[in-house]
N, C-alpha and C. Protein backbone atom coordinates (compact mmCIF):
# COMPACT_ATOMS: atom_id res chain seq x y z
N UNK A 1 47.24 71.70 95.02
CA UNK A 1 46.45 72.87 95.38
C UNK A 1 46.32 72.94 96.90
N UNK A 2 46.45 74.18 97.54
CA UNK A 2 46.52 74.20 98.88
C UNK A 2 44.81 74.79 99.27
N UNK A 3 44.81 73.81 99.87
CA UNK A 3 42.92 73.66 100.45
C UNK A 3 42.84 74.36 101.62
N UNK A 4 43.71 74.86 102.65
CA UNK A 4 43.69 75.35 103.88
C UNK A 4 43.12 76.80 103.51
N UNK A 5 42.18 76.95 104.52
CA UNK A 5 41.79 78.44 104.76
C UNK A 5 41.52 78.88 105.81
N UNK A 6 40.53 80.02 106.89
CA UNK A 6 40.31 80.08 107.65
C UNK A 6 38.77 80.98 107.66
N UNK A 7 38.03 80.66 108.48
CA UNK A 7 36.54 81.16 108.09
C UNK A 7 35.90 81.07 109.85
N UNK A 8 35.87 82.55 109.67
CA UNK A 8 35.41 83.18 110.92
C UNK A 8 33.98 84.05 110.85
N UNK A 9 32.75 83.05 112.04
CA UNK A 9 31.82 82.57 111.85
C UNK A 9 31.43 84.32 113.04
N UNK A 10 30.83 84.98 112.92
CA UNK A 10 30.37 85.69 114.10
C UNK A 10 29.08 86.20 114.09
N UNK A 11 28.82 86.52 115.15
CA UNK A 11 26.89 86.34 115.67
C UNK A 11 27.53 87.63 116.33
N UNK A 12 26.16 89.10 116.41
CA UNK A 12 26.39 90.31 116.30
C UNK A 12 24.91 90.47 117.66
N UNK A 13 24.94 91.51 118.61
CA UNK A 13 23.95 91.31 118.56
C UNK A 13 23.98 92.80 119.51
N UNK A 14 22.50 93.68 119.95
CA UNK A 14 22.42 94.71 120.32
C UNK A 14 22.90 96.01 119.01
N UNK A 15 22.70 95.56 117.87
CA UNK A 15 23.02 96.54 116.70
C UNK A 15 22.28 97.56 116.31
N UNK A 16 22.52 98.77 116.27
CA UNK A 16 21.47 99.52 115.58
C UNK A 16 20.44 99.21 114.22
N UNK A 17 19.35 98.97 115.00
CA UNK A 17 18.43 98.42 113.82
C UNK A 17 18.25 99.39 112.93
N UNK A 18 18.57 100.28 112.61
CA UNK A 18 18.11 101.34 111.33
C UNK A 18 19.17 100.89 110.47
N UNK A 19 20.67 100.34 110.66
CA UNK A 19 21.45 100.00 109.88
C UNK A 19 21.76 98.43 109.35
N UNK A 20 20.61 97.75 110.57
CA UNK A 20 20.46 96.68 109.80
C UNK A 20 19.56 96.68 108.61
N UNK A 21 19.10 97.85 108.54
CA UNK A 21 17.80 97.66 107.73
C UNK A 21 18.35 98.15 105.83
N UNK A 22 19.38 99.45 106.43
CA UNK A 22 19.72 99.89 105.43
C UNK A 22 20.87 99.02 104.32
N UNK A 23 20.28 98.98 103.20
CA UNK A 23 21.19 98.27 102.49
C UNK A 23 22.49 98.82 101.97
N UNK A 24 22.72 100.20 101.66
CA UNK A 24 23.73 101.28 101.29
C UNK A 24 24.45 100.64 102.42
N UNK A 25 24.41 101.34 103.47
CA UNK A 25 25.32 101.53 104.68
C UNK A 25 25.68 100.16 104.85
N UNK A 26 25.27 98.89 104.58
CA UNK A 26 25.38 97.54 104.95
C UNK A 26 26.70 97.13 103.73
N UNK A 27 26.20 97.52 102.21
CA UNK A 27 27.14 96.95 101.02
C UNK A 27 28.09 97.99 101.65
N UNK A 28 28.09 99.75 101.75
CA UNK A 28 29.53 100.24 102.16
C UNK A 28 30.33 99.36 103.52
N UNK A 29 29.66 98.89 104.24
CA UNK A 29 30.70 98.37 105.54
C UNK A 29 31.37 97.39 105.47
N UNK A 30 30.67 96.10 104.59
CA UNK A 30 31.42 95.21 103.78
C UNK A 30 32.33 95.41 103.26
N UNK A 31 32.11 96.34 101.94
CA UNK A 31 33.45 96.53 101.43
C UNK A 31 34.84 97.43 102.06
N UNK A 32 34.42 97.89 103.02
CA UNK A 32 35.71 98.37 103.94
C UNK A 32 35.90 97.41 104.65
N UNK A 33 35.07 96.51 105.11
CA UNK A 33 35.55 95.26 106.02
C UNK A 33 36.72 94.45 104.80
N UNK A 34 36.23 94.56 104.10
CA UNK A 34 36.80 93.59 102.90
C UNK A 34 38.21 94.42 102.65
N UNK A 35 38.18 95.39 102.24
CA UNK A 35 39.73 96.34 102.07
C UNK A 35 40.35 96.16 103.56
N UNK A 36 39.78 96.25 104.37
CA UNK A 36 40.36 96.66 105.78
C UNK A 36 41.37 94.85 105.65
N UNK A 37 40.77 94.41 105.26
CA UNK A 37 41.12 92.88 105.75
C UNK A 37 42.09 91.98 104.14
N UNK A 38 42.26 93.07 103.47
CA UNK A 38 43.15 93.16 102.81
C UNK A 38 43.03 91.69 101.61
N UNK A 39 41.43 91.50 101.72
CA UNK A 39 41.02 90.83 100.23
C UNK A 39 40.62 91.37 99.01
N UNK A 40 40.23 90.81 97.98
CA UNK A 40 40.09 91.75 96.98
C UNK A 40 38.77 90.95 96.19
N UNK A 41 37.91 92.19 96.39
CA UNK A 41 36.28 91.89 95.97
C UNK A 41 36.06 91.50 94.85
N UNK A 42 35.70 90.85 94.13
CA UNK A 42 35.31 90.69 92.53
C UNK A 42 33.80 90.77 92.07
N UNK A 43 32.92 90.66 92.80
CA UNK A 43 31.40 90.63 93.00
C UNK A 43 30.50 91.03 94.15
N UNK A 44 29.41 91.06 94.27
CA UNK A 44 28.44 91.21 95.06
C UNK A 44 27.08 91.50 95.20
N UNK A 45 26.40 90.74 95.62
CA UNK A 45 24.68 90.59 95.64
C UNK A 45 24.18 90.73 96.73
N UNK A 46 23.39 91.79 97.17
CA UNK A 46 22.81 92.08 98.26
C UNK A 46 20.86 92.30 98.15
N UNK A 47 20.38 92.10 98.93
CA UNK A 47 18.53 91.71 98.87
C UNK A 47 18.13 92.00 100.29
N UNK A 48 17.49 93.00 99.95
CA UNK A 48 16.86 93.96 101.04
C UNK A 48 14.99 93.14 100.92
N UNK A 49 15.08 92.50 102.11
CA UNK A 49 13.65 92.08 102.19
C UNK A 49 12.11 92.79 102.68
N UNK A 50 11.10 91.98 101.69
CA UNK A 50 9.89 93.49 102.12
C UNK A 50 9.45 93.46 103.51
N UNK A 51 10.19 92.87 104.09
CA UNK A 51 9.67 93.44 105.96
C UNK A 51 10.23 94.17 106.27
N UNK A 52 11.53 93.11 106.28
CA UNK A 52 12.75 94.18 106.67
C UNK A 52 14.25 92.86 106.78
N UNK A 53 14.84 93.54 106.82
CA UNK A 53 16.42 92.74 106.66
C UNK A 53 16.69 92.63 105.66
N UNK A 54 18.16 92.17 105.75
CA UNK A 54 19.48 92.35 104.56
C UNK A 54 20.01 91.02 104.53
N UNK A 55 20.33 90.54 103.49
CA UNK A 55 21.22 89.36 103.18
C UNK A 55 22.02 89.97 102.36
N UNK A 56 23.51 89.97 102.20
CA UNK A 56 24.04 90.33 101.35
C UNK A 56 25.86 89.17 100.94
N UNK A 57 26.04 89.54 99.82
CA UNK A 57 27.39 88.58 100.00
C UNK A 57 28.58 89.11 98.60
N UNK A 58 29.75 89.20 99.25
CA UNK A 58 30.78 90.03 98.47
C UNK A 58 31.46 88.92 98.20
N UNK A 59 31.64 88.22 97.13
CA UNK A 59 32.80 87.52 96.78
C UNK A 59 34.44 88.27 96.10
N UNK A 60 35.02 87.68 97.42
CA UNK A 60 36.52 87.95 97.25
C UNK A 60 37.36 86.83 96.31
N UNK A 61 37.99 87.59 95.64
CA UNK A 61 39.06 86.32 94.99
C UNK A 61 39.58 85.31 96.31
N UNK A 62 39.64 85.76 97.26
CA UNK A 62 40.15 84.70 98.51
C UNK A 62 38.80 83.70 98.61
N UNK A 63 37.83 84.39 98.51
CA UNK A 63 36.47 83.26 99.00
C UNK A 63 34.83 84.25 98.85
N UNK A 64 34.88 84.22 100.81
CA UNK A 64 33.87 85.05 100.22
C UNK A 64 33.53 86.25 101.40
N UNK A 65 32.95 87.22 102.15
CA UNK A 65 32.17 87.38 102.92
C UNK A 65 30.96 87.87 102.58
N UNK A 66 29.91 87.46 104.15
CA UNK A 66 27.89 87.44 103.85
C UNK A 66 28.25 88.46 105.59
N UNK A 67 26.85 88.87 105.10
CA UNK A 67 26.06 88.87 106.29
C UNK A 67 24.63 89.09 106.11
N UNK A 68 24.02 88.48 107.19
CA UNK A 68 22.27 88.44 107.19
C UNK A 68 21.82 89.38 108.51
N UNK A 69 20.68 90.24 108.35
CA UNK A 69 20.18 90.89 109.34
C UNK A 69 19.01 90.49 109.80
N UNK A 70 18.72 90.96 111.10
CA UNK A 70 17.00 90.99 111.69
C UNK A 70 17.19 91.89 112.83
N UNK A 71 16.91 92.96 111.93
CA UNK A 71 16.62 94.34 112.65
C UNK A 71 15.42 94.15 114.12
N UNK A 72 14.73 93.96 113.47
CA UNK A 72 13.80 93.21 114.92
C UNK A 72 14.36 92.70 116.29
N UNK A 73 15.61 92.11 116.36
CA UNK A 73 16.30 91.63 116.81
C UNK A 73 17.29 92.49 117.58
N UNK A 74 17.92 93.17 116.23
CA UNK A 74 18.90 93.68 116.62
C UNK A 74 20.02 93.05 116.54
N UNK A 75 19.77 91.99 115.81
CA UNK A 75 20.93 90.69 115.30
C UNK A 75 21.67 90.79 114.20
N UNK A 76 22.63 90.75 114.06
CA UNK A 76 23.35 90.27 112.73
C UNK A 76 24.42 88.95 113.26
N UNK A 77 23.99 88.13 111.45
CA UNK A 77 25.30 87.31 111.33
C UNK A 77 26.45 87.43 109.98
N UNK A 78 27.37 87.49 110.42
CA UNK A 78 28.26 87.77 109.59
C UNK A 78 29.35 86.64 109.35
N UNK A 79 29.88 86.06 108.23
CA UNK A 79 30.62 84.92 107.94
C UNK A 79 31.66 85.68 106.66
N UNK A 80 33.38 85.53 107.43
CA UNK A 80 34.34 85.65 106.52
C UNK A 80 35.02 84.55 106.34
N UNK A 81 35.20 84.38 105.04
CA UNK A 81 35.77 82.92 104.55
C UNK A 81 36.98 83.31 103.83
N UNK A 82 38.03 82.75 104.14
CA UNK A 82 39.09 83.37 102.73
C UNK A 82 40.51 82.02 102.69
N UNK A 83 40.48 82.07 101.57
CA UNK A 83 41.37 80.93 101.59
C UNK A 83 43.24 81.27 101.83
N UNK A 84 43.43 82.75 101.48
CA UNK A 84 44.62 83.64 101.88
C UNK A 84 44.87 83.62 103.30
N UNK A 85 45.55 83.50 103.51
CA UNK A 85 46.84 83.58 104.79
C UNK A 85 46.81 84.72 105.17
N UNK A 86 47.16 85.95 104.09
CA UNK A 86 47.90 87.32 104.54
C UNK A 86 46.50 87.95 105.14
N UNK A 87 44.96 87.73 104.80
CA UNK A 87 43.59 88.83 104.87
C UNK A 87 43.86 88.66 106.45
N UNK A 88 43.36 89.50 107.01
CA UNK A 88 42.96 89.76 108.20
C UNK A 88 41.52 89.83 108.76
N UNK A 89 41.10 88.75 108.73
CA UNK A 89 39.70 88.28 108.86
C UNK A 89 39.22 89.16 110.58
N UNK A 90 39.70 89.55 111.74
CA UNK A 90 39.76 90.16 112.26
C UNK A 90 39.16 91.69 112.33
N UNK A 91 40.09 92.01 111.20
CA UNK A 91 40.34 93.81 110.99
C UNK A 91 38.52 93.72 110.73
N UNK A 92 38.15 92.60 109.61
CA UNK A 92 37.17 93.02 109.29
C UNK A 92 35.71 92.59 110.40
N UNK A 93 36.33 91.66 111.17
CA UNK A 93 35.42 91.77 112.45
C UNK A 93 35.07 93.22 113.14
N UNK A 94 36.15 93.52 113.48
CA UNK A 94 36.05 95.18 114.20
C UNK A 94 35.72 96.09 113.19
N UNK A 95 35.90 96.13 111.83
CA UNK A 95 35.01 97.09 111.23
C UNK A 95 33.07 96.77 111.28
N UNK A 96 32.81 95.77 110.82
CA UNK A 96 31.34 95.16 111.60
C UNK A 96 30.92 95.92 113.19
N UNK A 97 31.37 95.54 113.64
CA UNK A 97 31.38 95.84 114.99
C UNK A 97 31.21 97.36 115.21
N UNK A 98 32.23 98.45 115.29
CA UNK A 98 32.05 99.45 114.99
C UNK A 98 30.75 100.43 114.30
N UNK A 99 30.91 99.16 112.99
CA UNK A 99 29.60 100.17 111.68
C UNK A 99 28.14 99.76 112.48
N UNK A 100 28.10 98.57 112.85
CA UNK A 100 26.63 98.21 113.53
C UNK A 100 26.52 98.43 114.99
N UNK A 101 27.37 99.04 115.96
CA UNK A 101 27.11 99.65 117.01
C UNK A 101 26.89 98.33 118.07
N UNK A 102 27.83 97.22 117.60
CA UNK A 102 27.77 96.32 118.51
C UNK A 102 27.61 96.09 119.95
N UNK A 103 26.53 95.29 120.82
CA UNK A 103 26.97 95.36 122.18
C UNK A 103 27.75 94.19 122.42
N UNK A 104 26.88 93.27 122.08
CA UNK A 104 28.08 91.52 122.09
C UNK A 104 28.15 91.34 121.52
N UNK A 105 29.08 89.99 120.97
CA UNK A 105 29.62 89.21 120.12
C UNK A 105 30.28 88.11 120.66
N UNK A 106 30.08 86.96 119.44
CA UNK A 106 30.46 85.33 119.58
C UNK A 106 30.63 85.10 118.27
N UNK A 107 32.21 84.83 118.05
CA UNK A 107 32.99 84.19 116.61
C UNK A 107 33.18 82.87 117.42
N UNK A 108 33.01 81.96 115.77
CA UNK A 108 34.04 81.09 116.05
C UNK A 108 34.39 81.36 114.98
N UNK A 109 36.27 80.93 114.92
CA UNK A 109 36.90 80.99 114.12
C UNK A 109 37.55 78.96 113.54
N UNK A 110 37.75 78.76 112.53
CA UNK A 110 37.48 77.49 112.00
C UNK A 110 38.61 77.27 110.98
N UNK A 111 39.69 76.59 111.64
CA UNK A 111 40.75 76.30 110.86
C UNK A 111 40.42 75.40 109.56
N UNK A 112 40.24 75.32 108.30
CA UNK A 112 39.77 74.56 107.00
C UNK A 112 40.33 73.88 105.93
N UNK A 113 40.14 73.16 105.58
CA UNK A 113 41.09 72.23 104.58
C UNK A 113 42.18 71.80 105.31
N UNK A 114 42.24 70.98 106.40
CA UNK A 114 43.29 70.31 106.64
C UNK A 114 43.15 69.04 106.43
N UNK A 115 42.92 68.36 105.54
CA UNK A 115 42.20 67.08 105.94
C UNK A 115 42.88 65.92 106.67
N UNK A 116 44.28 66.01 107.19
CA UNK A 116 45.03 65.24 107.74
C UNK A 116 44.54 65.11 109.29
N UNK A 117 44.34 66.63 109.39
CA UNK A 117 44.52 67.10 110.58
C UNK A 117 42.77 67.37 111.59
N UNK A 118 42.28 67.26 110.80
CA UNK A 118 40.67 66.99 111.14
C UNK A 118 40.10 69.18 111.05
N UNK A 119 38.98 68.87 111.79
CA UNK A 119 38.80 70.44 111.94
C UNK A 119 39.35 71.20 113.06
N UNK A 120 39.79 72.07 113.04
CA UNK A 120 40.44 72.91 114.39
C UNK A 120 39.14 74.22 114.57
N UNK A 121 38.84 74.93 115.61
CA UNK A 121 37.65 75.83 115.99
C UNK A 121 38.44 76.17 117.18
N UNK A 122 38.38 77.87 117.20
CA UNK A 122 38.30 78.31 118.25
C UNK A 122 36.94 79.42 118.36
N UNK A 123 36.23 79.10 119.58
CA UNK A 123 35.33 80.20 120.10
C UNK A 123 35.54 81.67 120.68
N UNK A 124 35.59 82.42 120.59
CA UNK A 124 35.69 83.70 120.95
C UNK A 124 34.57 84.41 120.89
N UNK A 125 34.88 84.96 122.45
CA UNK A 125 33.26 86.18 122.66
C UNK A 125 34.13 87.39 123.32
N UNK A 126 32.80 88.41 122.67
CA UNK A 126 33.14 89.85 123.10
C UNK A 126 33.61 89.82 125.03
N UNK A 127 34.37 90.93 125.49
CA UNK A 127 35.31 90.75 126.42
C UNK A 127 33.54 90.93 127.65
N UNK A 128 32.84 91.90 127.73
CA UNK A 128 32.01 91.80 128.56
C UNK A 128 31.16 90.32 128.58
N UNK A 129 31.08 89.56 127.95
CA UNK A 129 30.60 88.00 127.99
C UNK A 129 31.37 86.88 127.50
N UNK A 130 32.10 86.48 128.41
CA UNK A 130 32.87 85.63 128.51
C UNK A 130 32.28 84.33 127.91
């Protein structure tokens, strides 16, 4: 069984808080992040909390993607996991980005299941914060 995957970790921040709040607009952006990135959804549970914020999480036959909000903030975190090669964990970064009106951003991205080879991580931040 091939254990390798890749799971790209990103922290959101300056987002329009009315859409962190909303849960519709949050499950639709997922699942275009998820098509965009060319996995294929099988589930999903999302929980709109009584203050305010979103946790939500789409399991893909590849794995999985979440994201958690705090509108207060203006924060989101978002985590794509997929054990497929071909998804474009990316595409679905920039759809995030886009739908929540991003100002910065900080992925790391996290090479997985290698166990020969230990863990591999690369950091990446939005181009205005290096």
């Amino acid at each position: 069984m091939d254990t390798k995957g890749t799971h790209l970790i990103a922290e959101y921040w300056g987002c329009h808080p009315n859409i962190l709040n909303d849960v519709e607009q949050l499950r639709t952006a997922m699942f275009v992040a998820v098509g965009i990135a060319q996995a294929t959804a099988v589930n999903s549970v999302f929980h709109t909390f009584p203050h305010q914020g979103v946790t939500g999480v789409v399991v893909v036959e590849e794995s999985h993607f979440a994201i958690h909000t705090c509108p207060e903030e203006g924060y989101a975190a978002c985590d794509f996991f997929t054990r497929q090669r071909d998804c474009d964990l990316m595409a679905a970064h920039n759809v995030m980005v886009e739908v929540l009106g991003v100002d910065r951003w900080h992925l790391l991205e996290i090479d997985r299941g290698h166990p020969l080879d230990g863990l591999r991580a690369n950091a990446l931040a939005s181009p205005e914060n290096p």
